[in-house]
N, C-alpha and C. Protein backbone atom coordinates (compact mmCIF):
# COMPACT_ATOMS: atom_id res chain seq x y z
N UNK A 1 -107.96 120.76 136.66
CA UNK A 1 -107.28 119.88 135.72
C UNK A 1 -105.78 120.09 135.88
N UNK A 2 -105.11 118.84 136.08
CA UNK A 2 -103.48 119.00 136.14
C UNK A 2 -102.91 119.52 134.49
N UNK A 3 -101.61 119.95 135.35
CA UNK A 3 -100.73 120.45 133.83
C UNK A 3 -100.88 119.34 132.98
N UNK A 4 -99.98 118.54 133.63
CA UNK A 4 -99.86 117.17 132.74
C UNK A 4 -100.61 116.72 131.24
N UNK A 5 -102.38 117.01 132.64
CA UNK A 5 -103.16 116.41 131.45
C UNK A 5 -103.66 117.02 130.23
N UNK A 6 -103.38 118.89 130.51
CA UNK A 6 -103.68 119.52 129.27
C UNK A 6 -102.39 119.28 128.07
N UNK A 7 -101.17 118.89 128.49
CA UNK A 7 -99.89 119.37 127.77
C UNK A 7 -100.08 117.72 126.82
N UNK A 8 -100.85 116.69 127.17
CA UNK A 8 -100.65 115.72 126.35
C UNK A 8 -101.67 115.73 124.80
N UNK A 9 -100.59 115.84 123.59
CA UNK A 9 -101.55 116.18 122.23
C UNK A 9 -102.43 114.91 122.43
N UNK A 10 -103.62 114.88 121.20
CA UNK A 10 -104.59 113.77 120.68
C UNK A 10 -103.74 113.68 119.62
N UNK A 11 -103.45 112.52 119.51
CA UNK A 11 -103.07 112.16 117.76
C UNK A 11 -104.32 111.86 117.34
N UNK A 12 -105.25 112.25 116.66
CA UNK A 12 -105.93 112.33 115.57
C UNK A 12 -105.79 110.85 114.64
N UNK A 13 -104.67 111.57 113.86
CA UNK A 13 -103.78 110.35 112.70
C UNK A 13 -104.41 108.92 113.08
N UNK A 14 -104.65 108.99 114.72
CA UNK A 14 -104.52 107.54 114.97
C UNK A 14 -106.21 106.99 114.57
N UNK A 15 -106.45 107.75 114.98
CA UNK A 15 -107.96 107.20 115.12
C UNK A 15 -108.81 107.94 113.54
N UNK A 16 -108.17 108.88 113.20
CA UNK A 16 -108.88 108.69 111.09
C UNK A 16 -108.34 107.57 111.32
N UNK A 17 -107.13 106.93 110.94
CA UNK A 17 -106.82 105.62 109.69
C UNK A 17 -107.77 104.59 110.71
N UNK A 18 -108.07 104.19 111.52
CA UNK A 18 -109.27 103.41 112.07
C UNK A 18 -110.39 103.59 111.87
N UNK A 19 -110.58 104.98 111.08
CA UNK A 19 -112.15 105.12 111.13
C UNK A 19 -112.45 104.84 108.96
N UNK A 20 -111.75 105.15 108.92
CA UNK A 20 -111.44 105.05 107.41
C UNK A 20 -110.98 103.47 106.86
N UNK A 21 -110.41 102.95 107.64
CA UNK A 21 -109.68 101.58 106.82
C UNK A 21 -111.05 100.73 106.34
N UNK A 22 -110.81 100.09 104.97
CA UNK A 22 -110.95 99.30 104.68
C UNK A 22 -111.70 98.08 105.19
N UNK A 23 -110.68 97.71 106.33
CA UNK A 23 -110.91 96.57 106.93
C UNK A 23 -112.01 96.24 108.38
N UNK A 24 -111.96 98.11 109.00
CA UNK A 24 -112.86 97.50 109.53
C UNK A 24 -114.25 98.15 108.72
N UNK A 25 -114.11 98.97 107.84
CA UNK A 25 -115.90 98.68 107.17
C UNK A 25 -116.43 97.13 106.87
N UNK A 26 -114.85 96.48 106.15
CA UNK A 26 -115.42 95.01 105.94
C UNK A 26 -115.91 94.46 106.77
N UNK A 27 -115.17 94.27 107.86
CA UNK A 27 -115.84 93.37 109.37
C UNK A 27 -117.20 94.42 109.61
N UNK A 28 -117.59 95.49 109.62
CA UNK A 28 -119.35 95.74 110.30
C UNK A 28 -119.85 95.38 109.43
N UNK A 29 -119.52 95.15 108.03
CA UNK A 29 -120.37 95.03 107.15
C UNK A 29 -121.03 93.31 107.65
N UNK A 30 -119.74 92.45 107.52
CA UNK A 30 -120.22 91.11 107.84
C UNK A 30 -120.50 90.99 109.31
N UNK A 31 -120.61 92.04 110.24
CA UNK A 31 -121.30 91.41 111.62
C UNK A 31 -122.72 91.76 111.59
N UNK A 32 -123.16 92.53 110.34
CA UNK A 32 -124.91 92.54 110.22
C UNK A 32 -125.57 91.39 108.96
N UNK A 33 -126.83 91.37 109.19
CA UNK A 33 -127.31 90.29 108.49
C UNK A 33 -128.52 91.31 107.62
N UNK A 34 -128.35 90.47 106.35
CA UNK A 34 -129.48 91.07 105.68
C UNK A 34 -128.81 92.38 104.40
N UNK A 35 -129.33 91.52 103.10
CA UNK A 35 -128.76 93.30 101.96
C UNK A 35 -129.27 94.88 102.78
N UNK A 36 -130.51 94.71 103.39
CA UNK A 36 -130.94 96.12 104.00
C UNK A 36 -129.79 96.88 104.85
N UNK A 37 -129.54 95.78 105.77
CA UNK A 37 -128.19 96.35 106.99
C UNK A 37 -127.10 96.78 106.18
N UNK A 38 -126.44 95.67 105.52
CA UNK A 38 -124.88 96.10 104.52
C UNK A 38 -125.14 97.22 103.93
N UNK A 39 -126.46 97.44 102.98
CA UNK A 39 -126.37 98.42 102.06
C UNK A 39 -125.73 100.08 103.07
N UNK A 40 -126.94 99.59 104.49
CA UNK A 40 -126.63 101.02 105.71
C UNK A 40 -125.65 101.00 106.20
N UNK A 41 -125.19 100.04 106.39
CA UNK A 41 -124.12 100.17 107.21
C UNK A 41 -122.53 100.65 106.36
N UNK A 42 -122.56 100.11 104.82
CA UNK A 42 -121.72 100.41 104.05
C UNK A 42 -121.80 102.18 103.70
N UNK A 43 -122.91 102.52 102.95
CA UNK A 43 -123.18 103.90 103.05
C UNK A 43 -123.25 104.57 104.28
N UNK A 44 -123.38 104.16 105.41
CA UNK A 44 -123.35 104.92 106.54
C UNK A 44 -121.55 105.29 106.91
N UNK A 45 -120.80 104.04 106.53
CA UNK A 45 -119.86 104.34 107.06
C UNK A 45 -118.70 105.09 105.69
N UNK A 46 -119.41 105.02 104.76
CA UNK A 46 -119.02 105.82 103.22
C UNK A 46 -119.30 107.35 103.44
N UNK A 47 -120.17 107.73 103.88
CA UNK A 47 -120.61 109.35 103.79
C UNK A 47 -119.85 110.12 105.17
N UNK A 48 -119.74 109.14 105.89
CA UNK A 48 -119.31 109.39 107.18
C UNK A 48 -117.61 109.58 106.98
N UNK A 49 -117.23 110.28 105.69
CA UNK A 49 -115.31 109.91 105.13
C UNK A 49 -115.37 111.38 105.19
N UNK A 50 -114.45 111.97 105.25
CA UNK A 50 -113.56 113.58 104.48
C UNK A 50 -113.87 112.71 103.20
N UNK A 51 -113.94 112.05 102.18
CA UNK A 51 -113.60 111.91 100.73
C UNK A 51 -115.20 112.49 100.26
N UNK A 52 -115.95 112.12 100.89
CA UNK A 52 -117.78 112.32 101.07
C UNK A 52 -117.90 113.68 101.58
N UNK A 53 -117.42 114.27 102.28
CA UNK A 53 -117.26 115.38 102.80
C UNK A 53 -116.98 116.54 101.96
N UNK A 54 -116.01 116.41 101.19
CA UNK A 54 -115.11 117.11 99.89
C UNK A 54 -115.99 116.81 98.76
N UNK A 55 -116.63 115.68 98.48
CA UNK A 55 -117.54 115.68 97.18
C UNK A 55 -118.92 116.45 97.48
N UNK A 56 -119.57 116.34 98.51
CA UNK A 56 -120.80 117.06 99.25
C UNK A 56 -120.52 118.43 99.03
N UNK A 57 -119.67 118.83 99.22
CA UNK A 57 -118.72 120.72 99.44
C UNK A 57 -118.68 120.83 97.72
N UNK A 58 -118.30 119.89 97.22
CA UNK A 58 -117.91 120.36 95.66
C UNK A 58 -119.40 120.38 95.21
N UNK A 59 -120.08 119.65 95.11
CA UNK A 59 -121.62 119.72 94.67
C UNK A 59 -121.99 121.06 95.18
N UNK A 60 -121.98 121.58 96.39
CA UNK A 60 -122.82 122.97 96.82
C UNK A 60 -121.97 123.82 96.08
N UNK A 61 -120.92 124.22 95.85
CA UNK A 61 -120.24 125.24 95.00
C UNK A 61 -120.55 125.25 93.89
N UNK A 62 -120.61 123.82 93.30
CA UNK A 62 -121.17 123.75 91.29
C UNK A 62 -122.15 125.10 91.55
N UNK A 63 -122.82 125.60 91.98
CA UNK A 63 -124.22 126.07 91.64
C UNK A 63 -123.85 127.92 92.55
N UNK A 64 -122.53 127.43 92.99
CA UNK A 64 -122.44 128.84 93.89
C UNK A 64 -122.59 130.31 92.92
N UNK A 65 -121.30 129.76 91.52
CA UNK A 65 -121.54 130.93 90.63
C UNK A 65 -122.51 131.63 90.10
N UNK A 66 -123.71 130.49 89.89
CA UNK A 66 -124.84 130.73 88.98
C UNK A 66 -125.48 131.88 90.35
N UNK A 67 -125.43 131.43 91.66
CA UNK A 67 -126.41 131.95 92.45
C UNK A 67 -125.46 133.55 92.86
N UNK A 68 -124.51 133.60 92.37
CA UNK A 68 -123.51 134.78 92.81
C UNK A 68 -123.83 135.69 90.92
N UNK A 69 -123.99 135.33 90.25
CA UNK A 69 -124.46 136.01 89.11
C UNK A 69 -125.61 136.27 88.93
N UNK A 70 -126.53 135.88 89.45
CA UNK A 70 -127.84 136.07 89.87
C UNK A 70 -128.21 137.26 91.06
N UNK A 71 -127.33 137.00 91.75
CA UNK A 71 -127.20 137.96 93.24
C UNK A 71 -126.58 139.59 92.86
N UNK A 72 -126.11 139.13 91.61
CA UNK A 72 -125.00 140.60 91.39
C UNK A 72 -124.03 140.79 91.75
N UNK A 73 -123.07 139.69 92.30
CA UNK A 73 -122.41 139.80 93.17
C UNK A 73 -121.09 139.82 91.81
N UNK A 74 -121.19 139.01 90.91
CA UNK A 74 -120.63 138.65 89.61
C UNK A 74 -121.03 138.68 88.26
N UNK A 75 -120.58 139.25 87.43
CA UNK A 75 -120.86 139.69 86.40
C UNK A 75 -120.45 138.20 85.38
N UNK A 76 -121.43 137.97 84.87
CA UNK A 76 -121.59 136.65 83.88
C UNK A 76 -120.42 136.14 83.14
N UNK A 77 -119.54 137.49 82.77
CA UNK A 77 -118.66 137.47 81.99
C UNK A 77 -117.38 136.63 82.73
N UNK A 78 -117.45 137.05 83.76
CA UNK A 78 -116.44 136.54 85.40
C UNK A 78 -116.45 135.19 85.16
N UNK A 79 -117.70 134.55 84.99
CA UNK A 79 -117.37 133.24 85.11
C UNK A 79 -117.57 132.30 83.84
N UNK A 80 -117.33 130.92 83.98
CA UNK A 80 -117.56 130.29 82.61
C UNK A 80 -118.84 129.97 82.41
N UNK A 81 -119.00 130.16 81.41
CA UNK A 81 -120.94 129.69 80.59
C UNK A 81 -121.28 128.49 81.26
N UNK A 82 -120.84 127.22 81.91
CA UNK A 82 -121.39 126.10 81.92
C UNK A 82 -121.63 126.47 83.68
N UNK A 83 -121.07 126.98 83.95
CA UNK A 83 -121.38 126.99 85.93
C UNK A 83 -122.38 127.72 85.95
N UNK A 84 -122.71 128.82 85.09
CA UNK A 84 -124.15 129.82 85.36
C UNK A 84 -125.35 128.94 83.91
N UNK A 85 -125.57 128.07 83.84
CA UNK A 85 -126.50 127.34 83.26
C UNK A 85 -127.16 126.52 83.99
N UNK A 86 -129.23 126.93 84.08
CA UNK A 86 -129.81 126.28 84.89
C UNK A 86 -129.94 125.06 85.41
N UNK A 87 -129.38 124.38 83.97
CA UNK A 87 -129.70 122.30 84.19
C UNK A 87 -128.76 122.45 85.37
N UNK A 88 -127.42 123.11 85.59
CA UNK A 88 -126.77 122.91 86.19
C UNK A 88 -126.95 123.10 87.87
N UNK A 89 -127.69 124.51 87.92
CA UNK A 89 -127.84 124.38 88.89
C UNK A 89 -129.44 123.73 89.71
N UNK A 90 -130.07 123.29 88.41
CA UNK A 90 -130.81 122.58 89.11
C UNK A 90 -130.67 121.14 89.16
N UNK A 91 -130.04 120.71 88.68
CA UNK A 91 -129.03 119.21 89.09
C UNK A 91 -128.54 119.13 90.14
N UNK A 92 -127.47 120.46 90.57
CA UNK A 92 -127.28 120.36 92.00
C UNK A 92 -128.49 120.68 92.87
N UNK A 93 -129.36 121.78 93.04
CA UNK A 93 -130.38 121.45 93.92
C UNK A 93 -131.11 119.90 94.18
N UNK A 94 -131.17 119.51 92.71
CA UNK A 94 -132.01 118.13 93.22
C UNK A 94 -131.17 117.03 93.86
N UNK A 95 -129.92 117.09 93.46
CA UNK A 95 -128.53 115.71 94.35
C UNK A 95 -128.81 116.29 95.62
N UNK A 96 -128.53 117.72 96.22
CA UNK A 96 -128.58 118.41 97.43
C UNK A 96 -129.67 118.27 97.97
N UNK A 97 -131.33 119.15 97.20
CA UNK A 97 -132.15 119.13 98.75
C UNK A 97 -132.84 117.55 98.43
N UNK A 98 -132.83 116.44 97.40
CA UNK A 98 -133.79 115.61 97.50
C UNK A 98 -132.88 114.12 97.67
N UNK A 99 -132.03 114.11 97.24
CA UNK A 99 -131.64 113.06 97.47
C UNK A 99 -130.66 112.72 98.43
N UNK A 100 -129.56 113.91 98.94
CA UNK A 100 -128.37 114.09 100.23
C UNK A 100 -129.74 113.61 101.28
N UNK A 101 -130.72 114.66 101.13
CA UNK A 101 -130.89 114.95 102.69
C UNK A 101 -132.41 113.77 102.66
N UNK A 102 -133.28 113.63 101.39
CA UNK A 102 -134.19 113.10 101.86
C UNK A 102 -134.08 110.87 101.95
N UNK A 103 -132.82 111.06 101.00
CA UNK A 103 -132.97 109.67 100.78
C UNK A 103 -131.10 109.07 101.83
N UNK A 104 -130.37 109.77 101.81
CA UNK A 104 -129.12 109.52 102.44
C UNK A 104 -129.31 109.78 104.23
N UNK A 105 -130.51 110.67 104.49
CA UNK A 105 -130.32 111.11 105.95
C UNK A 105 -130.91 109.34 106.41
N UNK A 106 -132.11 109.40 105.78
CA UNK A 106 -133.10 108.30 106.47
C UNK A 106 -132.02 106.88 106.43
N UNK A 107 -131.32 106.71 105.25
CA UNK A 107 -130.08 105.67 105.18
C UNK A 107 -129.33 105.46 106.32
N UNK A 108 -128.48 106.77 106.40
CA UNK A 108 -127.66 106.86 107.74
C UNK A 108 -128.15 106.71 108.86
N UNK A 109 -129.24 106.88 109.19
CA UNK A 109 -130.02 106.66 110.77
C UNK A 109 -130.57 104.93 110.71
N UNK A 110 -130.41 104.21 109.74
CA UNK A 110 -130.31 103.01 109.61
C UNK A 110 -129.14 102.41 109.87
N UNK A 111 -128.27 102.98 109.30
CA UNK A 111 -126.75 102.19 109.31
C UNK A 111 -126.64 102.70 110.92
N UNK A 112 -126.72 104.04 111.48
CA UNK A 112 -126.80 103.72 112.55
C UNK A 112 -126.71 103.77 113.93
N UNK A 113 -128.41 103.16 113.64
CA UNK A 113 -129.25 101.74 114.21
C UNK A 113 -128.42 100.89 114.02
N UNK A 114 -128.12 100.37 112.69
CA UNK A 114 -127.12 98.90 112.88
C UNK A 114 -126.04 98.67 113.77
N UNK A 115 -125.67 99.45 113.36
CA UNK A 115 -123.75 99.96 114.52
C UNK A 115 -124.32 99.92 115.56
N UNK A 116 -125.03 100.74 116.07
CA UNK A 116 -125.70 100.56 117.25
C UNK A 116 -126.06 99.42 118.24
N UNK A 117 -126.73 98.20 117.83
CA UNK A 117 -126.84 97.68 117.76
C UNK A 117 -125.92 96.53 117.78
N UNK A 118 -125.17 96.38 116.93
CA UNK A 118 -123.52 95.76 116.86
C UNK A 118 -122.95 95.76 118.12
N UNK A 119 -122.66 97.24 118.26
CA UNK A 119 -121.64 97.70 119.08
C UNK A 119 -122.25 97.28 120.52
N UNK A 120 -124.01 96.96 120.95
CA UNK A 120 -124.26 96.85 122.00
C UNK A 120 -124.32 95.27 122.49
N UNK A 121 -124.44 94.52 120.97
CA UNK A 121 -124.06 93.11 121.21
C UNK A 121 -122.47 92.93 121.97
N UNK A 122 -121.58 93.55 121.01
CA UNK A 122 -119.93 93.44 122.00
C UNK A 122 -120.19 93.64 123.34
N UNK A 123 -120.88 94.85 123.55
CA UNK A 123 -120.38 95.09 125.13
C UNK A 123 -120.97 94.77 126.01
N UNK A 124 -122.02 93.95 125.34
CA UNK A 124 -122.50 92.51 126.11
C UNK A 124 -121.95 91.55 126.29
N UNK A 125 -121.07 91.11 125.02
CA UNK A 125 -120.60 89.84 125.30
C UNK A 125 -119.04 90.05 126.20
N UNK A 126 -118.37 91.34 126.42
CA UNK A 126 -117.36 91.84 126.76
C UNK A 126 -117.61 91.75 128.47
N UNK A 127 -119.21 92.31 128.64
CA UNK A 127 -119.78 92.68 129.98
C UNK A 127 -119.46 90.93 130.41
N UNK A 128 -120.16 90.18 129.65
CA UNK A 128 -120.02 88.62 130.45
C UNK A 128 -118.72 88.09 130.53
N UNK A 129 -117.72 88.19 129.32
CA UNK A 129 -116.17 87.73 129.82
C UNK A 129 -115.48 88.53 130.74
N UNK A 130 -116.04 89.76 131.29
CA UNK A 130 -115.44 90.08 132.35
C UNK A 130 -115.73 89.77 133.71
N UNK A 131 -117.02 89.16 133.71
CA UNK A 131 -117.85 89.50 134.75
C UNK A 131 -117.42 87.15 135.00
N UNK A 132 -117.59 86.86 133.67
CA UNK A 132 -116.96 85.53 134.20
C UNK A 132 -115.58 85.31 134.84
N UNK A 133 -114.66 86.40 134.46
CA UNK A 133 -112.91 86.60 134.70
C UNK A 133 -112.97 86.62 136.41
N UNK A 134 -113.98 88.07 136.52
CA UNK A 134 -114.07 88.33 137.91
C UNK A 134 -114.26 87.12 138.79
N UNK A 135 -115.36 86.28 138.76
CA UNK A 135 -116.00 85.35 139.11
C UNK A 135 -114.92 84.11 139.22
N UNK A 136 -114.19 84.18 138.21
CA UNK A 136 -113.14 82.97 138.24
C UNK A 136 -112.19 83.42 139.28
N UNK A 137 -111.65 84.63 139.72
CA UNK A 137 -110.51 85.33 140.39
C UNK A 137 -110.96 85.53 142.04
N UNK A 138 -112.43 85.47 141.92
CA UNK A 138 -112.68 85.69 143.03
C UNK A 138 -112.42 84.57 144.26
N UNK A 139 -112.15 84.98 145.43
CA UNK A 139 -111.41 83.98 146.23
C UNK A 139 -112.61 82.77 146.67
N UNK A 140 -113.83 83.63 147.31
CA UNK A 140 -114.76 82.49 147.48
C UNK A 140 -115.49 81.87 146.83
N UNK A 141 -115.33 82.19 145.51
CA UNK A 141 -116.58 81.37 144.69
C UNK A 141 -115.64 79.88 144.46
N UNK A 142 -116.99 79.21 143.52
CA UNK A 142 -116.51 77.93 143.57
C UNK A 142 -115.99 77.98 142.09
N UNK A 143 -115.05 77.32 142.18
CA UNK A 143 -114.43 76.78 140.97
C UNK A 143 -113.16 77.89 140.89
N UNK A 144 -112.77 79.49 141.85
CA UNK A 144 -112.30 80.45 141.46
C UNK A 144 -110.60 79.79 142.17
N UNK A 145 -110.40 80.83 142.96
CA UNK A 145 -108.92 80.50 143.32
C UNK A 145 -109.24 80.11 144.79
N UNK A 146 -110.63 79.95 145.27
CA UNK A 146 -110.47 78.89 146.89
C UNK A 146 -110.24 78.04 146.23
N UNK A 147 -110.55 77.25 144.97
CA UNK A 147 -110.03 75.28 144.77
C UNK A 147 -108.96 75.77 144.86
N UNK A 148 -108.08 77.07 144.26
CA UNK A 148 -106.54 76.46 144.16
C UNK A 148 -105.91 76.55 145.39
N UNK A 149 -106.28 77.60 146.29
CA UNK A 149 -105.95 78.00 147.68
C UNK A 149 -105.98 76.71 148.29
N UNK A 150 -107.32 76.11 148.32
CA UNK A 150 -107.29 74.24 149.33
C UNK A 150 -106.41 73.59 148.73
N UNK A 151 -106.50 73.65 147.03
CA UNK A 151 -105.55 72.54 147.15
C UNK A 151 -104.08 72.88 147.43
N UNK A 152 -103.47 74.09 147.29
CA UNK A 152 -102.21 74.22 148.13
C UNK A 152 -101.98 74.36 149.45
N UNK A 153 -103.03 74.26 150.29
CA UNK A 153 -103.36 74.29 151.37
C UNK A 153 -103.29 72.85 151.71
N UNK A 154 -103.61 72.03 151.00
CA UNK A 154 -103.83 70.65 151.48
C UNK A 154 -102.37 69.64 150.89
N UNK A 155 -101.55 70.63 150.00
CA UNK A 155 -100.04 70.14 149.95
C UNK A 155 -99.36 70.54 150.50
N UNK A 156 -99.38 71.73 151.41
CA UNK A 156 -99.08 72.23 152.43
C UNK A 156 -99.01 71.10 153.73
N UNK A 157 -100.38 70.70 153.81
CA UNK A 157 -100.47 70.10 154.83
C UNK A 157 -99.80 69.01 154.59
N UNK A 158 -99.75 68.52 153.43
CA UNK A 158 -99.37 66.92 153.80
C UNK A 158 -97.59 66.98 153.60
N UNK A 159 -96.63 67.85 153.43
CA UNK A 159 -95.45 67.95 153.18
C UNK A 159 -95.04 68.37 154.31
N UNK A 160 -96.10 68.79 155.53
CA UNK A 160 -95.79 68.82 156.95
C UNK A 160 -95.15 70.56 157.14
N UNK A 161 -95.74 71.19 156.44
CA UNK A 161 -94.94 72.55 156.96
C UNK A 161 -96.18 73.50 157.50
């Protein structure tokens, strides 16, 4: 690997605010059909944030104290009465093991499928405008740049040079 190519940073910056904007969740949302797709494809591309990331992290901690006063690790008094109370931490177990993983995983492998899917329609239709570009540029096909070649070839000829 050349110097060059290790010494050049990734901006990052660039590609979060693309993965995050607004605008393009709006556009995947409307290149799928059907409430089933939007709902995945919206939550797929919602959980898939740092903002989802940071709320997921805050949910597993609600319940860290109770399980660190339990462990011995902390003495009851250490922490406040409402973080070592069971509803609490069994509220977070049930958002965590039944609904994150059993009802959000199966979601996300829908949304994507959708993207998936999406993304393989583009580079189909990308594969054919290139593959028509080529085809137009190419010297011997018909319709490409031999018509334009004859016909400057044939004003060539008739201007006598």
């Amino acid at each position: 690997m050349s110097d060059d190519v290790r010494s050049v940073p990734v901006k990052a910056h660039h590609h979060f605010r693309r993965a995050v904007s607004l605008r393009g969740l709006v556009s995947e949302v409307r290149q799928v059909e059907g409430l089933n797709a939007k709902v995945a494809v919206l939550l797929t591309r919602g959980v898939g944030t740092m903002a989802c990331a940071y709320l997921f992290c805050l949910i597993a901690l609600a319940s860290l104290p109770a399980v660190l006063v339990e462990a011995g690790a902390l003495q009851r008094r250490d922490v406040p009465t409402f973080l070592t109370r069971p509803g609490l931490v069994l509220v977070v177990a049930w958002v965590a093991q039944t609904f994150i993983q059993l009802v959000l995983l199966s979601v996300i492998m829908v949304g994507q499928s959708v993207q998936s899917a999406a993304s393989d329609a583009r580079s189909e239709s990308t594969f054919k405008d290139t593959e028509t570009i080529l085809d137009r540029l190419d010297v011997h096909s018909q319709g490409g740049l031999k018509a334009i070649l004859d016909r400057i070839d044939a004003l060539e000829a008739a201007l006598g040079k």
